[in-house]
N, C-alpha and C. Protein backbone atom coordinates (compact mmCIF):
# COMPACT_ATOMS: atom_id res chain seq x y z
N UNK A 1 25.16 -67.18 -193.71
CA UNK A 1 25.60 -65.83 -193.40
C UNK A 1 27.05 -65.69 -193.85
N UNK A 2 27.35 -64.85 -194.86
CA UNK A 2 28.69 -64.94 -195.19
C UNK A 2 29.55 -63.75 -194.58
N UNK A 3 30.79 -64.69 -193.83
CA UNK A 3 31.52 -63.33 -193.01
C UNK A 3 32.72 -62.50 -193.49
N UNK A 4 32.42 -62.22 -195.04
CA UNK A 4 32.77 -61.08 -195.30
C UNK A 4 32.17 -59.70 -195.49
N UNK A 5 31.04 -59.68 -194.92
CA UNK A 5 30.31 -58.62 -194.74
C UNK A 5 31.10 -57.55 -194.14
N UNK A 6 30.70 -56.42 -193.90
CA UNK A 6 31.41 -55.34 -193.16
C UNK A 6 30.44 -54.97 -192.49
N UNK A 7 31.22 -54.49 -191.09
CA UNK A 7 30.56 -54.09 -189.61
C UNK A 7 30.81 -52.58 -189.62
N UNK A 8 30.25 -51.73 -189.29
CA UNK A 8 30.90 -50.25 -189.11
C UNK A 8 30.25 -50.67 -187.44
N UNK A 9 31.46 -50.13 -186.36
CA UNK A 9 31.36 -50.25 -185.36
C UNK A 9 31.65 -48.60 -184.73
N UNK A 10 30.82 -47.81 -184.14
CA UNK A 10 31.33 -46.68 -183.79
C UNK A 10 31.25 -46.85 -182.60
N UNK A 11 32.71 -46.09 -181.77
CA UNK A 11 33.03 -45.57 -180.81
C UNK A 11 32.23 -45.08 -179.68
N UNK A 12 32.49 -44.67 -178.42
CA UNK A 12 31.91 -43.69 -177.88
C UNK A 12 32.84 -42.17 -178.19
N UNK A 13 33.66 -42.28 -179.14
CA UNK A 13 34.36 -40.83 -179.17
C UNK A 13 33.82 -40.68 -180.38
N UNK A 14 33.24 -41.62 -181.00
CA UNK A 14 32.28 -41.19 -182.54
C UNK A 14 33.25 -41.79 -183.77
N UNK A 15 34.27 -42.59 -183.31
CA UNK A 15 35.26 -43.02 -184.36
C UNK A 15 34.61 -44.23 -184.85
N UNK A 16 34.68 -44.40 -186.52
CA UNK A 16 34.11 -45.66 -186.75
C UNK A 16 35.40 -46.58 -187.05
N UNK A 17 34.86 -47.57 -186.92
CA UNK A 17 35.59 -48.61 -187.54
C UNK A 17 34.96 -49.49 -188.60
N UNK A 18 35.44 -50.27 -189.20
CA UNK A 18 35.06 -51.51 -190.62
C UNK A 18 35.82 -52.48 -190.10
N UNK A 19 34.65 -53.31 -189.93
CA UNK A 19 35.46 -54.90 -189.42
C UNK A 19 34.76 -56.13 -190.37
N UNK A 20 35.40 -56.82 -190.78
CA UNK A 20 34.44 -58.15 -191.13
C UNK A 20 33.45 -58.84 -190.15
N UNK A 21 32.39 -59.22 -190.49
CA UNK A 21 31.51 -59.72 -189.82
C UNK A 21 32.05 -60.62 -188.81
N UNK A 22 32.62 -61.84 -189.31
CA UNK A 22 33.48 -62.77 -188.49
C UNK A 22 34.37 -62.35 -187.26
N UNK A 23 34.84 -60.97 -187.29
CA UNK A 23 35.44 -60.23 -186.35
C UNK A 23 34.53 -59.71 -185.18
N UNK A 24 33.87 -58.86 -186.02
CA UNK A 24 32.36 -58.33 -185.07
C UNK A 24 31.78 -59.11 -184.32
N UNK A 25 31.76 -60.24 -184.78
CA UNK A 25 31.04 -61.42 -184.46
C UNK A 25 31.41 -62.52 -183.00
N UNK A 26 32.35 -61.78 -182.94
CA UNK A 26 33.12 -62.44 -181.29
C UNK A 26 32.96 -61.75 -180.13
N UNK A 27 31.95 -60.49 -180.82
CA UNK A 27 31.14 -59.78 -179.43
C UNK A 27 29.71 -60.59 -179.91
N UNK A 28 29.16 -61.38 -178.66
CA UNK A 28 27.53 -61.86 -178.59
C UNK A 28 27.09 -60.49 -178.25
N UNK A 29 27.50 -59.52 -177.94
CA UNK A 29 26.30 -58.26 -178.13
C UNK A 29 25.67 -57.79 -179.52
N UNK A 30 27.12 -57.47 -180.07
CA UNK A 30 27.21 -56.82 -181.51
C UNK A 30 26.49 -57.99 -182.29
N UNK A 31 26.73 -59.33 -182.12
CA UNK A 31 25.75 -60.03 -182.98
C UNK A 31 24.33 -60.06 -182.64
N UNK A 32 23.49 -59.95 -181.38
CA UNK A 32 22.53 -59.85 -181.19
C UNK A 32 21.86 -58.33 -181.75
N UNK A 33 22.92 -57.44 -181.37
CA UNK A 33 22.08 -56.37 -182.21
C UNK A 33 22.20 -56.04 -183.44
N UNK A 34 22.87 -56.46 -184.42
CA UNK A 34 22.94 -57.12 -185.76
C UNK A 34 21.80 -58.19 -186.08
N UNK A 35 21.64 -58.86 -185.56
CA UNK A 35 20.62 -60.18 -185.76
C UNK A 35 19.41 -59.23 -185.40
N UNK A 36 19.12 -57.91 -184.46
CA UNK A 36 18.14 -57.73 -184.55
C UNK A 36 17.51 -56.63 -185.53
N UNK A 37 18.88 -56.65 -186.48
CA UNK A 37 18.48 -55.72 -187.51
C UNK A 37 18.79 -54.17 -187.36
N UNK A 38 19.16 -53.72 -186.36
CA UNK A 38 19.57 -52.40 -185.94
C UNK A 38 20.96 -51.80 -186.24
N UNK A 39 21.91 -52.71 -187.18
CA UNK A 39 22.87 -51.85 -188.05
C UNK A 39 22.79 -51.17 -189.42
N UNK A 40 22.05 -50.34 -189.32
CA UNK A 40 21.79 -49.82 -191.01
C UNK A 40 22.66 -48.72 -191.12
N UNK A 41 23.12 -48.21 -189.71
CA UNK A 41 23.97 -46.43 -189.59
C UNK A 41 25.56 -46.65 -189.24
N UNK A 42 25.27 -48.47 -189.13
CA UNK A 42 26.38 -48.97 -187.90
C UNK A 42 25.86 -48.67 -186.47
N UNK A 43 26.47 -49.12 -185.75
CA UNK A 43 26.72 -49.98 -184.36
C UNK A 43 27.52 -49.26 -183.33
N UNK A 44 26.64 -48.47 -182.09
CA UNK A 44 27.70 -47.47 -181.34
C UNK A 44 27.32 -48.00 -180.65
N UNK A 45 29.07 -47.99 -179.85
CA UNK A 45 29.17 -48.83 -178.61
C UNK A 45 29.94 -47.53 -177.90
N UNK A 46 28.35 -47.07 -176.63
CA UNK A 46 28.48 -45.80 -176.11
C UNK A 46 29.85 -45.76 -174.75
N UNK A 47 29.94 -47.44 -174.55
CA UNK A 47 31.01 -47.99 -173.57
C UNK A 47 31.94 -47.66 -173.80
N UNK A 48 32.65 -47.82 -175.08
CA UNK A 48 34.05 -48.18 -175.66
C UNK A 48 34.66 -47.56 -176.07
N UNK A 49 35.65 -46.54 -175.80
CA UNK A 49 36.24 -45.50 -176.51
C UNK A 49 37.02 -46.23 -178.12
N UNK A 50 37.34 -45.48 -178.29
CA UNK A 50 38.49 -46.01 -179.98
C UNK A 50 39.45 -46.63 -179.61
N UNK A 51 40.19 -45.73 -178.53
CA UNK A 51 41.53 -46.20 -178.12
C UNK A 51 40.99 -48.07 -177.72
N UNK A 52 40.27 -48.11 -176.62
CA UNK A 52 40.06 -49.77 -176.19
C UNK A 52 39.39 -50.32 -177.21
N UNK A 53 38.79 -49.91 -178.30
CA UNK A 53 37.69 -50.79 -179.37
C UNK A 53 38.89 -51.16 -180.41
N UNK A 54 40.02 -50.50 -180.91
CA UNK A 54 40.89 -50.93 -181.80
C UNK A 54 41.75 -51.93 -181.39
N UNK A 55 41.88 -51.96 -179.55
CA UNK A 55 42.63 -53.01 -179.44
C UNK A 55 41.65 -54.46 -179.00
N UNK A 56 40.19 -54.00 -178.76
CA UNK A 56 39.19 -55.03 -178.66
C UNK A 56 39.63 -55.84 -180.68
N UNK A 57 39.60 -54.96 -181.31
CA UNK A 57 39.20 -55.56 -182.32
C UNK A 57 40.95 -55.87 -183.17
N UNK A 58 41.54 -55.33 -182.72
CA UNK A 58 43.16 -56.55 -182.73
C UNK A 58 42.86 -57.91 -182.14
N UNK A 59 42.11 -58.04 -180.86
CA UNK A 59 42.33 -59.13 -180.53
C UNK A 59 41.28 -59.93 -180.84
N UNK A 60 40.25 -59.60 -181.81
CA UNK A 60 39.44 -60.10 -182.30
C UNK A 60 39.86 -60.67 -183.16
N UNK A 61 40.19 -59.80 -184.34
CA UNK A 61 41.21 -60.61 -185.16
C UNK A 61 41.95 -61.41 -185.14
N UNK A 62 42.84 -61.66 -184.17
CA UNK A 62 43.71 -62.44 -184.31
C UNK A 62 43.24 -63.95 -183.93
N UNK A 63 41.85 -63.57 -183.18
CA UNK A 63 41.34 -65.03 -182.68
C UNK A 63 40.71 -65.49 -183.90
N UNK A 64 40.16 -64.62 -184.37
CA UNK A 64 39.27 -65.41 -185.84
C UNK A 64 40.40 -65.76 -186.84
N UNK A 65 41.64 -65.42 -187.03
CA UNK A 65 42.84 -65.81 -188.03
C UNK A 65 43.00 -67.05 -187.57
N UNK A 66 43.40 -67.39 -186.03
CA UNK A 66 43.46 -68.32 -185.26
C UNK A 66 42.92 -69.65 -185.30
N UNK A 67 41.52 -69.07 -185.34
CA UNK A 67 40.23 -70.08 -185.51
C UNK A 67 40.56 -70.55 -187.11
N UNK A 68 40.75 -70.15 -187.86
CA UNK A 68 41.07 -70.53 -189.93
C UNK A 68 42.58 -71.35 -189.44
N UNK A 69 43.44 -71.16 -188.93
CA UNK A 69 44.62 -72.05 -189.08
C UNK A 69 44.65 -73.31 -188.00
N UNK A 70 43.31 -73.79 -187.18
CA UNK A 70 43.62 -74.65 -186.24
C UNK A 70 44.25 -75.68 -186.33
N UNK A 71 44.26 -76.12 -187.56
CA UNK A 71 44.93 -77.17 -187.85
C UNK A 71 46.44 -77.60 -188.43
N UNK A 72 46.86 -76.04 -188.10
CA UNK A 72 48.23 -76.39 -188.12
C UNK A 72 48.64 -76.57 -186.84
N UNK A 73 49.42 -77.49 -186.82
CA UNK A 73 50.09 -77.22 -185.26
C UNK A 73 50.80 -76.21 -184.26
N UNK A 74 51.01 -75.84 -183.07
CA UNK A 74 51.31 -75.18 -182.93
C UNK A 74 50.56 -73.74 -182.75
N UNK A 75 49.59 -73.56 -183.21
CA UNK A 75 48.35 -72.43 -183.18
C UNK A 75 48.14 -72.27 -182.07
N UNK A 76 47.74 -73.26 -180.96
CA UNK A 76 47.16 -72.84 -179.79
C UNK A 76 48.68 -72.41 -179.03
N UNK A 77 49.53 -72.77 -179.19
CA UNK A 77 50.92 -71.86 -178.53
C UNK A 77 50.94 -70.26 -178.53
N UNK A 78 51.61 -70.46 -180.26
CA UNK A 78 51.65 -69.06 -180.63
C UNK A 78 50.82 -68.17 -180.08
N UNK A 79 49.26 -68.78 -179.95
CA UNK A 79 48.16 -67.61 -179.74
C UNK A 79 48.27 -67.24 -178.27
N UNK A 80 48.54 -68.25 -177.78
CA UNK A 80 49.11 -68.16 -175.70
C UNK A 80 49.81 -67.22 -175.78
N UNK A 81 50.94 -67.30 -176.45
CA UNK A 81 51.80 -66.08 -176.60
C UNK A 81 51.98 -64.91 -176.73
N UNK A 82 50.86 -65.04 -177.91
CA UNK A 82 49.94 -63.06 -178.48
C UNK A 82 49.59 -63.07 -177.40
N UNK A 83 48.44 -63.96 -176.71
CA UNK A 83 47.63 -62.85 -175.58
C UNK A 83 48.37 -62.54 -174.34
N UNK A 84 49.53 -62.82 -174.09
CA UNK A 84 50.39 -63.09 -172.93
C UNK A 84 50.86 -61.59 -173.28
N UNK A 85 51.09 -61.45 -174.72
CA UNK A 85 51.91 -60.16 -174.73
C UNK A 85 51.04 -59.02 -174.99
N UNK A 86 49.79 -59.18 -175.58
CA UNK A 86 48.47 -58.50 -175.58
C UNK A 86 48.56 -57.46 -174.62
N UNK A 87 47.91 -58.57 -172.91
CA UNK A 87 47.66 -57.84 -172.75
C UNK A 87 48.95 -57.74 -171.19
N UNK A 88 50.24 -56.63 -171.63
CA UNK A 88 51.00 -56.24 -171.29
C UNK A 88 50.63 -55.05 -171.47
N UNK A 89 50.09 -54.07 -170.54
CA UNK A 89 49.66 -53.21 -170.75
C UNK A 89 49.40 -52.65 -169.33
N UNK A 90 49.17 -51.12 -169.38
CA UNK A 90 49.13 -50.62 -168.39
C UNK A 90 47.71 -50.97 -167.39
N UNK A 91 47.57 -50.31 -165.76
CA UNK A 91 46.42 -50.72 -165.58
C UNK A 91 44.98 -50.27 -166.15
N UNK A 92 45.11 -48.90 -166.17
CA UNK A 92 43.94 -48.38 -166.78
C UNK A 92 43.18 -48.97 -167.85
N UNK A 93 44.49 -49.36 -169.02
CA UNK A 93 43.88 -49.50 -170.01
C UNK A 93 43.51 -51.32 -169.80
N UNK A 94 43.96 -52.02 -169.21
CA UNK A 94 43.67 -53.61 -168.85
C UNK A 94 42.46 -53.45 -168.07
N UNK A 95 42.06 -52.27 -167.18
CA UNK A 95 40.85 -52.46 -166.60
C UNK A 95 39.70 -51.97 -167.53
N UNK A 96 39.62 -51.19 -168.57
CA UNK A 96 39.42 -50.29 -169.80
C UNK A 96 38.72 -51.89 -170.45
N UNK A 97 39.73 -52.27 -170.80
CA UNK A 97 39.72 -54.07 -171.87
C UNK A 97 38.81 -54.58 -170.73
N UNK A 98 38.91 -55.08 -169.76
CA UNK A 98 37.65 -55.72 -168.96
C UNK A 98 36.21 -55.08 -169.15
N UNK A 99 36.44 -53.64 -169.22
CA UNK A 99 34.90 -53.57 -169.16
C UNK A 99 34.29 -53.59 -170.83
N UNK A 100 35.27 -53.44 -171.06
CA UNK A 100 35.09 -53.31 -172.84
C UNK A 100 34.38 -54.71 -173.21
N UNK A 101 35.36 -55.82 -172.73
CA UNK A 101 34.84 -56.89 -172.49
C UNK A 101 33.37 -57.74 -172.60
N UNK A 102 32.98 -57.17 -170.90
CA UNK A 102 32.00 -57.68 -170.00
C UNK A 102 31.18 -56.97 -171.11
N UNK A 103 31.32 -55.61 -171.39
CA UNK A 103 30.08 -55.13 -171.93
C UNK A 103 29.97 -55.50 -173.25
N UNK A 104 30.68 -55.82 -174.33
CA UNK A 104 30.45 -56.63 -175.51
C UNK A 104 29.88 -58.01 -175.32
N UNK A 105 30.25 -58.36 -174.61
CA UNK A 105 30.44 -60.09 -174.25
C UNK A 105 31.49 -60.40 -175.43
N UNK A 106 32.55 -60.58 -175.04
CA UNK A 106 33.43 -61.69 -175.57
C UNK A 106 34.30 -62.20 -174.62
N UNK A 107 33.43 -63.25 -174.46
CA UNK A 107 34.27 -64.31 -173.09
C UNK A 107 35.82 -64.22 -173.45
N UNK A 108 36.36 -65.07 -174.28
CA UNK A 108 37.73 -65.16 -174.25
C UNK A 108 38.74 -63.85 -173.59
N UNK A 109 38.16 -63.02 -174.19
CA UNK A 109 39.23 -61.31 -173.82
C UNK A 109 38.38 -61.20 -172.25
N UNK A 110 37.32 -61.48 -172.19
CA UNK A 110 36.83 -61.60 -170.53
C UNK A 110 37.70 -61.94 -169.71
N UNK A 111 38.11 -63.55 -169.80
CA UNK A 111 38.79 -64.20 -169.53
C UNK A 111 39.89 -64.38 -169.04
N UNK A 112 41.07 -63.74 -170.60
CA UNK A 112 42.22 -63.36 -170.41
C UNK A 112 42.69 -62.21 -169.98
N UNK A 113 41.56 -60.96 -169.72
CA UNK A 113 42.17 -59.98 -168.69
C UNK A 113 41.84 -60.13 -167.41
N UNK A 114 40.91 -61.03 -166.86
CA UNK A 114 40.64 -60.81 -165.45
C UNK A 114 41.57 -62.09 -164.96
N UNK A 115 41.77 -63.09 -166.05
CA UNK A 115 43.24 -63.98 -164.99
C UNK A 115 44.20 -63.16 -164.80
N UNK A 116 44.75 -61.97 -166.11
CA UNK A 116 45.99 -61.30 -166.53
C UNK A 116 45.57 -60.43 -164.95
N UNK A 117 44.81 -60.06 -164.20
CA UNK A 117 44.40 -59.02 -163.11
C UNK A 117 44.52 -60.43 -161.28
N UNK A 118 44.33 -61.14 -161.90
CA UNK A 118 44.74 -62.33 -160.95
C UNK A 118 45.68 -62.63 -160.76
N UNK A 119 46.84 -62.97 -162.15
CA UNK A 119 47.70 -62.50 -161.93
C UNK A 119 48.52 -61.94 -160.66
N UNK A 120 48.52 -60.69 -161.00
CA UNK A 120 48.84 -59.76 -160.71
C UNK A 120 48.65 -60.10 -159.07
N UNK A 121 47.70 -60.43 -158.74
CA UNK A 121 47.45 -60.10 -157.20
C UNK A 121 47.84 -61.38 -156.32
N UNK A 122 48.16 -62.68 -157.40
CA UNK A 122 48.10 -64.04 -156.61
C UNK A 122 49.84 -63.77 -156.03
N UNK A 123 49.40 -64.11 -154.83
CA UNK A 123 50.74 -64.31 -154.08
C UNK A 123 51.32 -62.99 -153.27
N UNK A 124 50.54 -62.28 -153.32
CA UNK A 124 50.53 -60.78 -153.02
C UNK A 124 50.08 -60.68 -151.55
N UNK A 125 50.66 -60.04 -150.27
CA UNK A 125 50.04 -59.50 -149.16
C UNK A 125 49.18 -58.23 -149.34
N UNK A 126 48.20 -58.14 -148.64
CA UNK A 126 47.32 -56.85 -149.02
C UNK A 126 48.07 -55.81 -149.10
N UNK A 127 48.78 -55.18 -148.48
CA UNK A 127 49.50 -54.44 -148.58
C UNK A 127 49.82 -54.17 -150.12
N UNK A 128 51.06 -55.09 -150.69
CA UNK A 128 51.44 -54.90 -151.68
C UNK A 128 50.14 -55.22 -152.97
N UNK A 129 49.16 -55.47 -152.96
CA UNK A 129 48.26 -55.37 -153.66
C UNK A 129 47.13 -53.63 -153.67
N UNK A 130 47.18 -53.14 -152.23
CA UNK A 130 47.00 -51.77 -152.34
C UNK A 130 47.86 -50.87 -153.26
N UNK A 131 49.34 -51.23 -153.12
CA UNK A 131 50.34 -50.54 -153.93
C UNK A 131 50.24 -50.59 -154.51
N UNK A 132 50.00 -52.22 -155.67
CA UNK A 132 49.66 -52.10 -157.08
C UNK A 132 48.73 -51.36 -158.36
N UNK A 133 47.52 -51.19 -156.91
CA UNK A 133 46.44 -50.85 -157.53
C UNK A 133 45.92 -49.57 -156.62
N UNK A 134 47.04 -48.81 -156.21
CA UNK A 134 46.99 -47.46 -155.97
C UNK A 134 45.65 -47.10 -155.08
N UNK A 135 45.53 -48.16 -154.08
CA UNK A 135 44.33 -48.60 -153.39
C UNK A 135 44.66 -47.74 -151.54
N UNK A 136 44.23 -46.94 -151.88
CA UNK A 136 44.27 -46.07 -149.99
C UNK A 136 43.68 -47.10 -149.06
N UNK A 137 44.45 -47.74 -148.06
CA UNK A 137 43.77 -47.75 -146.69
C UNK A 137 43.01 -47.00 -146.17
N UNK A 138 42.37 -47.80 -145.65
CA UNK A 138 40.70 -46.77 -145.42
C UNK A 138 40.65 -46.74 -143.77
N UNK A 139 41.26 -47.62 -143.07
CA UNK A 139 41.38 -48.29 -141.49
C UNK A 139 41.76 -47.82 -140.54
N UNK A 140 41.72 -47.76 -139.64
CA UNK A 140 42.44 -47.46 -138.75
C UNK A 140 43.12 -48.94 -137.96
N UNK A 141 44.01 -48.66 -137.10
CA UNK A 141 44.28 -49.85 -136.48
C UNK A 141 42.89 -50.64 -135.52
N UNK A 142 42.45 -50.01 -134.96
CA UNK A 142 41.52 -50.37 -134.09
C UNK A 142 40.18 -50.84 -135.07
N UNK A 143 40.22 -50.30 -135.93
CA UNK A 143 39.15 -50.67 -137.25
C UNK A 143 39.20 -52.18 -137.72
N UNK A 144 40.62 -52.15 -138.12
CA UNK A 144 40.94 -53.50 -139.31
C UNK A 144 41.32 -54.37 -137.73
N UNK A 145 41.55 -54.58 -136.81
CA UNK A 145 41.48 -55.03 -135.68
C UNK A 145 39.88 -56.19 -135.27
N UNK A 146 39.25 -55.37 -135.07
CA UNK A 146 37.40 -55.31 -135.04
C UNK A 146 37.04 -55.97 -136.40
N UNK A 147 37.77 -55.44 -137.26
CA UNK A 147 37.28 -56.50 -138.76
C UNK A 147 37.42 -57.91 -138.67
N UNK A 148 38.77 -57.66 -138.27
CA UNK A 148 39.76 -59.39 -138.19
C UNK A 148 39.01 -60.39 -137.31
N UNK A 149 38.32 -59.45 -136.05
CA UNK A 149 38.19 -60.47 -135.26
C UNK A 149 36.26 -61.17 -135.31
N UNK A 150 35.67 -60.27 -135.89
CA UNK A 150 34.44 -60.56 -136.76
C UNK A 150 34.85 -61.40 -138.29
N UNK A 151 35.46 -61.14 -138.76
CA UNK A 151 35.82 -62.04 -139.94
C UNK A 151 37.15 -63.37 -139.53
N UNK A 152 37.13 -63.87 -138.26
CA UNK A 152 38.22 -64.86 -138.51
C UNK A 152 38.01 -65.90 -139.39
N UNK A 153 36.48 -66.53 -139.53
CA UNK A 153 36.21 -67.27 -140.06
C UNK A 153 36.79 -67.69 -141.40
N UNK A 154 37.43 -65.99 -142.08
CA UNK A 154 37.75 -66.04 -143.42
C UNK A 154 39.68 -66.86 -142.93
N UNK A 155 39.51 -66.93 -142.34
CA UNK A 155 41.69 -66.71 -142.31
C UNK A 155 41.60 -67.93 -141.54
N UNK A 156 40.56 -69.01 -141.39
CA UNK A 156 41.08 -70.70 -141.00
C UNK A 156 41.06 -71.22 -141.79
């Protein structure tokens, strides 16, 4: 299978894209429905807007460039680095990249946004994790009270 083929990948906003196969190819969706023969019009991915599919497929790229230079040294740094700064990004669009993700299947960007979302929350009191993520208390005192004392099990 030679991966200079071209992928036309369309949007859910109807935007296409042209990717090399090898790129395309780091979603196990897009290759299964390729392998099953169903790109003749290209490939709509009804999930993925343009805005999250161009930066799905930045970071596609850069892993398959990645993957061709392993053997220089230093590769697996640098690339720590891209995705560190990747995905610096707001929440919407980091939760956007997760589902973009899950629903392509490409573990790696799976991966690196839901630690990049772990992150975020490790070391955090609930409180300040509601704040982050613009999360309303739902409780009352007498509520989250009655929770605590049915759930102690969780907090020994």
């Amino acid at each position: 299978m030679s991966s200079s083929r071209i992928i036309t990948l369309t949007s859910s906003d109807k935007v296409d894209f042209y990717v090399n196969e090898a790129v395309a190819f780091q979603s196990q969706t897009i290759k299964d429905v390729i392998g099953d023969g169903c790109e003749d019009k290209g490939t709509l991915l009804p999930n993925v807007t343009s805005e999250i599919l161009s930066k799905v497929i930045e970071y596609c790229n850069m892993h398959v460039e990645a993957g061709k230079l392993e053997e220089r040294s230093g590769v697996d740094e640098e690339l720590k680095a891209w995705d560190a700064e990747f995905v610096k990004v707001d929440l919407d669009t980091l939760f956007d990249l997760i589902q973009a993700a899950n629903y392509l299947n490409i573990k790696g960007l799976l991966d690196l946004t839901c630690l990049t979302v772990a992150d975020l929350i490790r070391g955090k009191t609930p409180d300040e994790i509601r704040k982050t993520f613009n999360i309303e208390y739902q409780f009352t005192p007498e509520e989250e009270e009655e929770l605590r004392r049915e759930n102690q099990w969780a907090s020994e």
